[in-house]
C-alpha atoms as a PDB file:
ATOM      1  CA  UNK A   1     -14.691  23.925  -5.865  1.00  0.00           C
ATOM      2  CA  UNK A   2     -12.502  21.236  -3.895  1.00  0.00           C
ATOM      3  CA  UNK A   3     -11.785  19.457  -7.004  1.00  0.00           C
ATOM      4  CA  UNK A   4      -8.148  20.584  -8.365  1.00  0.00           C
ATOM      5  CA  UNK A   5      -7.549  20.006 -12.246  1.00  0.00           C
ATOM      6  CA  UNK A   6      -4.518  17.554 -13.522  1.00  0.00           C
ATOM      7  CA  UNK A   7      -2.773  21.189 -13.638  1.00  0.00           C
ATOM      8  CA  UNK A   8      -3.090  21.801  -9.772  1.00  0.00           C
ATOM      9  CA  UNK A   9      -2.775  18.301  -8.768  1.00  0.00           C
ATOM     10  CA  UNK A  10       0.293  17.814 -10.180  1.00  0.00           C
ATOM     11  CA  UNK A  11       2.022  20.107  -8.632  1.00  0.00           C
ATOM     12  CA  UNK A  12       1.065  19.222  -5.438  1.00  0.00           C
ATOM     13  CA  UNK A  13       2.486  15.602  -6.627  1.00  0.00           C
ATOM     14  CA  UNK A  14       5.643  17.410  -6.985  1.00  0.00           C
ATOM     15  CA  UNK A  15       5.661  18.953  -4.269  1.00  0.00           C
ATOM     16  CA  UNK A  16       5.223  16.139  -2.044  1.00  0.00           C
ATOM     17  CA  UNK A  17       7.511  13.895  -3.961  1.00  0.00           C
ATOM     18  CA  UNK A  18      10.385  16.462  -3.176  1.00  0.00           C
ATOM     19  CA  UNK A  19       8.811  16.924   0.469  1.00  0.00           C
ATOM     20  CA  UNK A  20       9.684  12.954   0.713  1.00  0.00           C
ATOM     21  CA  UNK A  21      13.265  13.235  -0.483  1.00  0.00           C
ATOM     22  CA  UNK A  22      14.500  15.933   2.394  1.00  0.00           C
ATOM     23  CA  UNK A  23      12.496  14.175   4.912  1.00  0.00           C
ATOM     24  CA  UNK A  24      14.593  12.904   8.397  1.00  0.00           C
ATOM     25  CA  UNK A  25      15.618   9.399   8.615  1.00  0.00           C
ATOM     26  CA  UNK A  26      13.084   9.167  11.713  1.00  0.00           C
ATOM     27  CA  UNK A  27      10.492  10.513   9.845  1.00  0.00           C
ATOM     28  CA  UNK A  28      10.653   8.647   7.033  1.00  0.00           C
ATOM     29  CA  UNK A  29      11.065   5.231   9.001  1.00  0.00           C
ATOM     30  CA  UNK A  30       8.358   5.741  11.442  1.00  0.00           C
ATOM     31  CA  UNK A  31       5.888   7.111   8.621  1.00  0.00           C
ATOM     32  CA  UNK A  32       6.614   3.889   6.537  1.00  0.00           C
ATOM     33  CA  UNK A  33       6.478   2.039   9.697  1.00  0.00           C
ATOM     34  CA  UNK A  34       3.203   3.156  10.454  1.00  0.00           C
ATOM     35  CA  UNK A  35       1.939   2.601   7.290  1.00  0.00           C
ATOM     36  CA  UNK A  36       2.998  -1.249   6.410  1.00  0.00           C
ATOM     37  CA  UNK A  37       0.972  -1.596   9.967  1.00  0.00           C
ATOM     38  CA  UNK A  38      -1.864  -0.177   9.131  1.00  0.00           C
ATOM     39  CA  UNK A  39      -2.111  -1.591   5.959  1.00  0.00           C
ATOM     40  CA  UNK A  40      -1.299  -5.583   7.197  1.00  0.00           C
ATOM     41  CA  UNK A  41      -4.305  -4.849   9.804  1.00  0.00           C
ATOM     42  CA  UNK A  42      -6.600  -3.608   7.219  1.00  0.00           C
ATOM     43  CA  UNK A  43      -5.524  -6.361   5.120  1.00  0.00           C
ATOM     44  CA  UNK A  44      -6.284  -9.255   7.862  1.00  0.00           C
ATOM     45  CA  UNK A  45      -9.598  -7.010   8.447  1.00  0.00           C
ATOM     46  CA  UNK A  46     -10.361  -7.358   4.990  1.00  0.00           C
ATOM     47  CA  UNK A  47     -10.196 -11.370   4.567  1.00  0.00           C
ATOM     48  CA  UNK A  48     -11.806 -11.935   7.632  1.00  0.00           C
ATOM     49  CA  UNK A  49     -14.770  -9.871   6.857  1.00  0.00           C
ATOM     50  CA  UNK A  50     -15.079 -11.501   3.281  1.00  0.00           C
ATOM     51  CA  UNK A  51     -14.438 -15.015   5.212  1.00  0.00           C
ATOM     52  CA  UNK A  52     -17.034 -14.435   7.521  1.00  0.00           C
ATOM     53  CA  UNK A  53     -19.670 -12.871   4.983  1.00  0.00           C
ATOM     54  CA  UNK A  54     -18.471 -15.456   2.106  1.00  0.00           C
ATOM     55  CA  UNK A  55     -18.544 -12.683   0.181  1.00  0.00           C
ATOM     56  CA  UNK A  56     -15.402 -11.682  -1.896  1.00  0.00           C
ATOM     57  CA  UNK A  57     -16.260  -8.330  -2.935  1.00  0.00           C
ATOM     58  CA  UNK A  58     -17.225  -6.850   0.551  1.00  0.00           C
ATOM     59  CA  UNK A  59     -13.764  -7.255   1.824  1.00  0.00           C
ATOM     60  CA  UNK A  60     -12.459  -5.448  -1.084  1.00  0.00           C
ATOM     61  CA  UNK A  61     -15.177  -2.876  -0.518  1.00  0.00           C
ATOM     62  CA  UNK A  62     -13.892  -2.329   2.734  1.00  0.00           C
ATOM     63  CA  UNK A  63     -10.194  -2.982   2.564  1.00  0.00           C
ATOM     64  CA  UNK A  64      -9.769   0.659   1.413  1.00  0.00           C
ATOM     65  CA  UNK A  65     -10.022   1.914   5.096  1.00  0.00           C
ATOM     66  CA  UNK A  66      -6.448   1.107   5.670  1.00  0.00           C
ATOM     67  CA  UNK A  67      -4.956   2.827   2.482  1.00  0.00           C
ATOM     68  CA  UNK A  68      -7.050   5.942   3.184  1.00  0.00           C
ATOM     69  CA  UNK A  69      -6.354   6.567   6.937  1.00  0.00           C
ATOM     70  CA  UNK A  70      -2.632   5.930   6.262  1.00  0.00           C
ATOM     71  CA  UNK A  71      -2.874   8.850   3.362  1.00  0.00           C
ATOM     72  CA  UNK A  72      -5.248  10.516   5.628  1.00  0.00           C
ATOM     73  CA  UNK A  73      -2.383  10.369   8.260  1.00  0.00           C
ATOM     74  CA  UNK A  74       0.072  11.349   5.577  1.00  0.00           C
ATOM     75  CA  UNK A  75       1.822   7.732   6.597  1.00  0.00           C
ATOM     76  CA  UNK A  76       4.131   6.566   3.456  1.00  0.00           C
ATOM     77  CA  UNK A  77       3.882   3.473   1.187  1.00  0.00           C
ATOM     78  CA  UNK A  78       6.307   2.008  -0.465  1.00  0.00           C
ATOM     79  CA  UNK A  79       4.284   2.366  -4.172  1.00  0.00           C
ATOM     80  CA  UNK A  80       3.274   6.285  -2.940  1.00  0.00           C
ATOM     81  CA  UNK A  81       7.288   7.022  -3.338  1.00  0.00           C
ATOM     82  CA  UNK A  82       7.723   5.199  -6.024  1.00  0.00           C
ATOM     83  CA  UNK A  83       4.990   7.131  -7.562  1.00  0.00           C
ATOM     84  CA  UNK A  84       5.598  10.526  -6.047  1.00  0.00           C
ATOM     85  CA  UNK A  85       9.523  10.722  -5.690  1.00  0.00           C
ATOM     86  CA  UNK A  86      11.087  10.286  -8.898  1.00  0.00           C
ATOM     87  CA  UNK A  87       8.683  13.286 -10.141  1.00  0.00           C
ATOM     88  CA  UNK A  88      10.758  16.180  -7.963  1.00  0.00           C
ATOM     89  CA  UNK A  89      14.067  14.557  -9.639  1.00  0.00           C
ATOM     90  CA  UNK A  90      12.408  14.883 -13.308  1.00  0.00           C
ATOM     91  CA  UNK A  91      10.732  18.006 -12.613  1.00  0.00           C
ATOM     92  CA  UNK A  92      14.708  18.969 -11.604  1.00  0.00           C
ATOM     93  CA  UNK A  93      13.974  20.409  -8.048  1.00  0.00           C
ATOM     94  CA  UNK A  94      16.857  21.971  -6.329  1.00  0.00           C
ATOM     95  CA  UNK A  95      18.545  19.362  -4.469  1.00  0.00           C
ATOM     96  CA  UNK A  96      16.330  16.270  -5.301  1.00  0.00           C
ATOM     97  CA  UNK A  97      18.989  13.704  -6.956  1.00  0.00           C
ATOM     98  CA  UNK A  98      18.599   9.808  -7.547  1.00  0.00           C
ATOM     99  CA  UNK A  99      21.105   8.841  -4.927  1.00  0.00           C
ATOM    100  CA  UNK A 100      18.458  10.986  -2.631  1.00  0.00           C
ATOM    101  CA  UNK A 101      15.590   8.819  -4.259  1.00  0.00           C
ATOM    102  CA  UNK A 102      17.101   5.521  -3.932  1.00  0.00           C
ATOM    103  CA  UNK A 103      17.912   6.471   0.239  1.00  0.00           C
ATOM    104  CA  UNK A 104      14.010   7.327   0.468  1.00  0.00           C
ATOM    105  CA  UNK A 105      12.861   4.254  -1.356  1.00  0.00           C
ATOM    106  CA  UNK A 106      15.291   1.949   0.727  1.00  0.00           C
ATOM    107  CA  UNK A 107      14.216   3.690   4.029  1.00  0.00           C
ATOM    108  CA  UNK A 108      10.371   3.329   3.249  1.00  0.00           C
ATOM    109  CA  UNK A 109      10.685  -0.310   2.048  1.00  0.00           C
ATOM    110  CA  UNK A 110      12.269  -0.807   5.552  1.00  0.00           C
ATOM    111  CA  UNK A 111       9.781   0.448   7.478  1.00  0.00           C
ATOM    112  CA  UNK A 112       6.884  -0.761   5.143  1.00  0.00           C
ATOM    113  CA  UNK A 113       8.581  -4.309   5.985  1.00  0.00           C
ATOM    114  CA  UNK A 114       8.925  -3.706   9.822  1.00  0.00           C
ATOM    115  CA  UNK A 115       5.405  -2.718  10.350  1.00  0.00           C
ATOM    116  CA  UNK A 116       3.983  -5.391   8.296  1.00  0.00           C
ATOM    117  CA  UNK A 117       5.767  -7.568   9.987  1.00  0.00           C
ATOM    118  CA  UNK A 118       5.422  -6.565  13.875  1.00  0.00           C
ATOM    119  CA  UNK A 119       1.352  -6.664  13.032  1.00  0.00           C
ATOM    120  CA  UNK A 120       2.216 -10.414  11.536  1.00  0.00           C
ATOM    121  CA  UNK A 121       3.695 -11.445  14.802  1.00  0.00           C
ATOM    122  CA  UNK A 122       1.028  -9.697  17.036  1.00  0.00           C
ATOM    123  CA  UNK A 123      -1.984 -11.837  14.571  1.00  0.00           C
ATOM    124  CA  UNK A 124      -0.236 -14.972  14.271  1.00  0.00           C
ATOM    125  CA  UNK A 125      -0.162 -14.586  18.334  1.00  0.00           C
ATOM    126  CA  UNK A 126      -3.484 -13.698  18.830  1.00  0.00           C
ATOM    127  CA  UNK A 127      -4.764 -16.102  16.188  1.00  0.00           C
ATOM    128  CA  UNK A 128      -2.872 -19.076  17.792  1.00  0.00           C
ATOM    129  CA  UNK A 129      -3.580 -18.306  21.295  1.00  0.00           C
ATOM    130  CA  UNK A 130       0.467 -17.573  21.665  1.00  0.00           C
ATOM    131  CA  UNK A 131       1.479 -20.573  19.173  1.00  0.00           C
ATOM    132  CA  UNK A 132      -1.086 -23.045  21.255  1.00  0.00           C
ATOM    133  CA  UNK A 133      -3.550 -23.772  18.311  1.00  0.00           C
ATOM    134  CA  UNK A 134      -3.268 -24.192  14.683  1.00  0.00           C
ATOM    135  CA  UNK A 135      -4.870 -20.020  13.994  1.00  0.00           C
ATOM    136  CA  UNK A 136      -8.072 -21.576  12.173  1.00  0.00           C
ATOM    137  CA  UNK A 137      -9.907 -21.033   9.471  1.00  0.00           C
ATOM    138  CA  UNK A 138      -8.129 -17.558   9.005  1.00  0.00           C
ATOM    139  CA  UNK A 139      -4.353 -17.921   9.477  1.00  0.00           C
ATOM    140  CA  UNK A 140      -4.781 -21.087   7.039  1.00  0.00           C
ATOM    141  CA  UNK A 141      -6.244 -18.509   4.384  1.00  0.00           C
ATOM    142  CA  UNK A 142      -3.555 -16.142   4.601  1.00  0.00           C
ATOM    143  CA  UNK A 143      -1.708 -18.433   4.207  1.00  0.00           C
ATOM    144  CA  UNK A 144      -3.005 -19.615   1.317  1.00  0.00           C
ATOM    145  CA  UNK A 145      -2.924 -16.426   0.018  1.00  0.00           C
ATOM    146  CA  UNK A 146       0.587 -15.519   0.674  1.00  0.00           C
ATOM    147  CA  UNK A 147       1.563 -19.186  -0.966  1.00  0.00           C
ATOM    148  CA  UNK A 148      -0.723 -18.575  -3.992  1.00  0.00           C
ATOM    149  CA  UNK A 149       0.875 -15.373  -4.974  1.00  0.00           C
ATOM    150  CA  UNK A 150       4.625 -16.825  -4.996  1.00  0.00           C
ATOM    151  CA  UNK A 151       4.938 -20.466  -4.935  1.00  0.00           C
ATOM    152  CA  UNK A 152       1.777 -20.835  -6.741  1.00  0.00           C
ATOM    153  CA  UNK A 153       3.491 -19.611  -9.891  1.00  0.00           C
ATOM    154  CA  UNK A 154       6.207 -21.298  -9.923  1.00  0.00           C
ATOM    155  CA  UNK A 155       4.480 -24.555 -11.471  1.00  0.00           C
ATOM    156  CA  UNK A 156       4.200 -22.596 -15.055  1.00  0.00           C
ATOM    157  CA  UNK A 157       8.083 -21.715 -15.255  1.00  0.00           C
ATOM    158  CA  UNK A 158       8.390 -18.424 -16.843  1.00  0.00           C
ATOM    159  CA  UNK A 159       4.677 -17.973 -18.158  1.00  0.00           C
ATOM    160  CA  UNK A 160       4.224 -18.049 -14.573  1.00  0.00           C
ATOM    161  CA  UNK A 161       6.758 -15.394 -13.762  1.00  0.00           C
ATOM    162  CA  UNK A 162       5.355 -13.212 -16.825  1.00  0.00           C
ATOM    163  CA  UNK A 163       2.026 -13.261 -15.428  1.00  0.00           C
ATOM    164  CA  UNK A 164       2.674 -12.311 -11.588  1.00  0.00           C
ATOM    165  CA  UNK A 165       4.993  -9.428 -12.876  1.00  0.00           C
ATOM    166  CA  UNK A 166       1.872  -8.389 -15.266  1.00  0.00           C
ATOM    167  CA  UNK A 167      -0.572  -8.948 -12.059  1.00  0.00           C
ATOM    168  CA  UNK A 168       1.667  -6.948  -9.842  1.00  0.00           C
ATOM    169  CA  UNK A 169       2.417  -3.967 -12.319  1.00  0.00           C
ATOM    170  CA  UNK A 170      -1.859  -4.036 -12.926  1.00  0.00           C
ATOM    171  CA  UNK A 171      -1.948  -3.878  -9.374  1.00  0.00           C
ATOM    172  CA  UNK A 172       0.620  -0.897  -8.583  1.00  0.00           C
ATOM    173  CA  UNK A 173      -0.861   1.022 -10.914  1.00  0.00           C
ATOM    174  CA  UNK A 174      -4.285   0.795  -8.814  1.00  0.00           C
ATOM    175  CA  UNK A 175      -2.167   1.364  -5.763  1.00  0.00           C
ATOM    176  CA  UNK A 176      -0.395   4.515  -7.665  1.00  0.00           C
ATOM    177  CA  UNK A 177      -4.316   5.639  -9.265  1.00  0.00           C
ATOM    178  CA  UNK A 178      -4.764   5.874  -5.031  1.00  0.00           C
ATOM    179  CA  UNK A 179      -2.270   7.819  -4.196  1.00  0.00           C
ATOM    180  CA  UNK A 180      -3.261  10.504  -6.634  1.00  0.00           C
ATOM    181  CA  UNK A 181      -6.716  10.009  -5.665  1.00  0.00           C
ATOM    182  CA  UNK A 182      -4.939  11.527  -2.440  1.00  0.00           C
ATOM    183  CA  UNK A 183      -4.468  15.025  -4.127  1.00  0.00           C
ATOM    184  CA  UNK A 184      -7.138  15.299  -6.558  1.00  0.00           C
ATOM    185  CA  UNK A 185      -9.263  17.282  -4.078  1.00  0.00           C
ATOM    186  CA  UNK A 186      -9.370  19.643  -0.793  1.00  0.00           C
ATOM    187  CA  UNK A 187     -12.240  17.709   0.125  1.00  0.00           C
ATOM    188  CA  UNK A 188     -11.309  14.696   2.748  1.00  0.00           C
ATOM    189  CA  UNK A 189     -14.329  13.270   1.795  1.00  0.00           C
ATOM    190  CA  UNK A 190     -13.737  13.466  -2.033  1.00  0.00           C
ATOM    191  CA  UNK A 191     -10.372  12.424  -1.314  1.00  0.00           C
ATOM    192  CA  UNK A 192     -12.026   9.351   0.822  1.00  0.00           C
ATOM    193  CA  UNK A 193     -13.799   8.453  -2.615  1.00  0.00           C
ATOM    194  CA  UNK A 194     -11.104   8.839  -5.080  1.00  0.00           C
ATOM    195  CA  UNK A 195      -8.740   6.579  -3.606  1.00  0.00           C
ATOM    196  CA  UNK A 196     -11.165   3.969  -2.232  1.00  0.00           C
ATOM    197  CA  UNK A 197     -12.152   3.312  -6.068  1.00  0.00           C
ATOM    198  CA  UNK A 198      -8.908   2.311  -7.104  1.00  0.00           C
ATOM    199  CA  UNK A 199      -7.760   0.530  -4.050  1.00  0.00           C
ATOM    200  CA  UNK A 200     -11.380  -1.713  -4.065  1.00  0.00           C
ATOM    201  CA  UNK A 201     -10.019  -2.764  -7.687  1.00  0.00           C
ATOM    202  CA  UNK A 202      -6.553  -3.448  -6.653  1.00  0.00           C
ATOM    203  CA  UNK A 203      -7.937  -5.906  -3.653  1.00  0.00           C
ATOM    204  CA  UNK A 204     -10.494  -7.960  -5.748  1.00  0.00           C
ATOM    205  CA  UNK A 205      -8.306  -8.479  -9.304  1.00  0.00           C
ATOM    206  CA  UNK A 206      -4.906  -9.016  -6.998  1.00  0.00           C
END
């Protein structure tokens, strides 16, 4: 059967999460790198599809496509090491320290940043015809978006920071439900369906 029991998958959470902490600088870095990318694409993807459709829930039925072909191309998230990593330390693999965990986490959220941001600059440039145009209907959304999940808050005083540190830890633990979905099979396609489930939540409640 290609399904693995909470036994077998756990292991191989291990497993990876100790694979992550003896990984190269230049490894790490370009999988993280590659990931934020891919994920800021699918993200943009996502919001113009819903914008274009005015419907909300197909661009969370599709925003999955970024989180699984960055898993699919074993490409690193920032919330996948945070989820994977500290389980080799508690599981006491040989080797696999906190100093060790806190290098991998710093390195991923580096290169989760970079790439997020180098597909930012490439969007906002294509969107604005090279900074010639306002960016439209779209760049004003993400916008909106971005301002709504920070600023937005900030109006309710700390309510308001209660409730986007509730949001966000709801929505990690979507994100981390993904990552697992990752392992839960040999099956790409099972492994297709088990994280877009979780990830489809994550887009439309976040």
């Amino acid at each position: 059967m290609s399904y693995l029991m909470p036994s077998e998958f756990a292991t191989k959470m291990v497993d990876s999460g100790a694979e992550k902490i003896f990984m190269s600088t230049k490894d790490t870095l370009i999988r993280a790198f590659m990931a934020g990318a891919i994920l800021a694409l699918a993200a943009v993807f996502a919001i113009t599809v819903a914008m274009s459709s005015g419907s909300a829930i197909l661009g969370a039925v599709l925003f999955p496509v970024g989180f699984i072909m960055l898993y699919l191309m074993k490409f690193d998230l920032l919330t996948g090491v945070f989820t994977l990593v500290p389980l080799a330390i508690i599981d006491k693999r040989p080797g696999c320290t906190v100093p060790q965990l806190l290098r991998n986490w710093g390195l991923v959220f580096c290169g989760n940043l970079a790439g997020a941001l180098s597909v930012a600059v490439m969007i906002s440039f294509i969107l604005t015809y090279g900074y010639n145009t306002d960016g439209g209907a779209i760049a004003a959304k993400v916008s909106s978006i971005g301002e709504s999940r920070t600023v937005g808050y900030a109006a309710h005083g700390i309510d308001g920071w209660f409730t986007i540190f509730i949001r966000g830890m709801l929505c990690n633990w979507m994100v981390s439900m993904g990552v697992v979905g990752a392992m839960i099979s040999t099956s790409a396609i099972s492994k297709m369906f088990a994280m877009w489930m979780p990830i489809m939540l994550f887009f439309f409640m976040g």
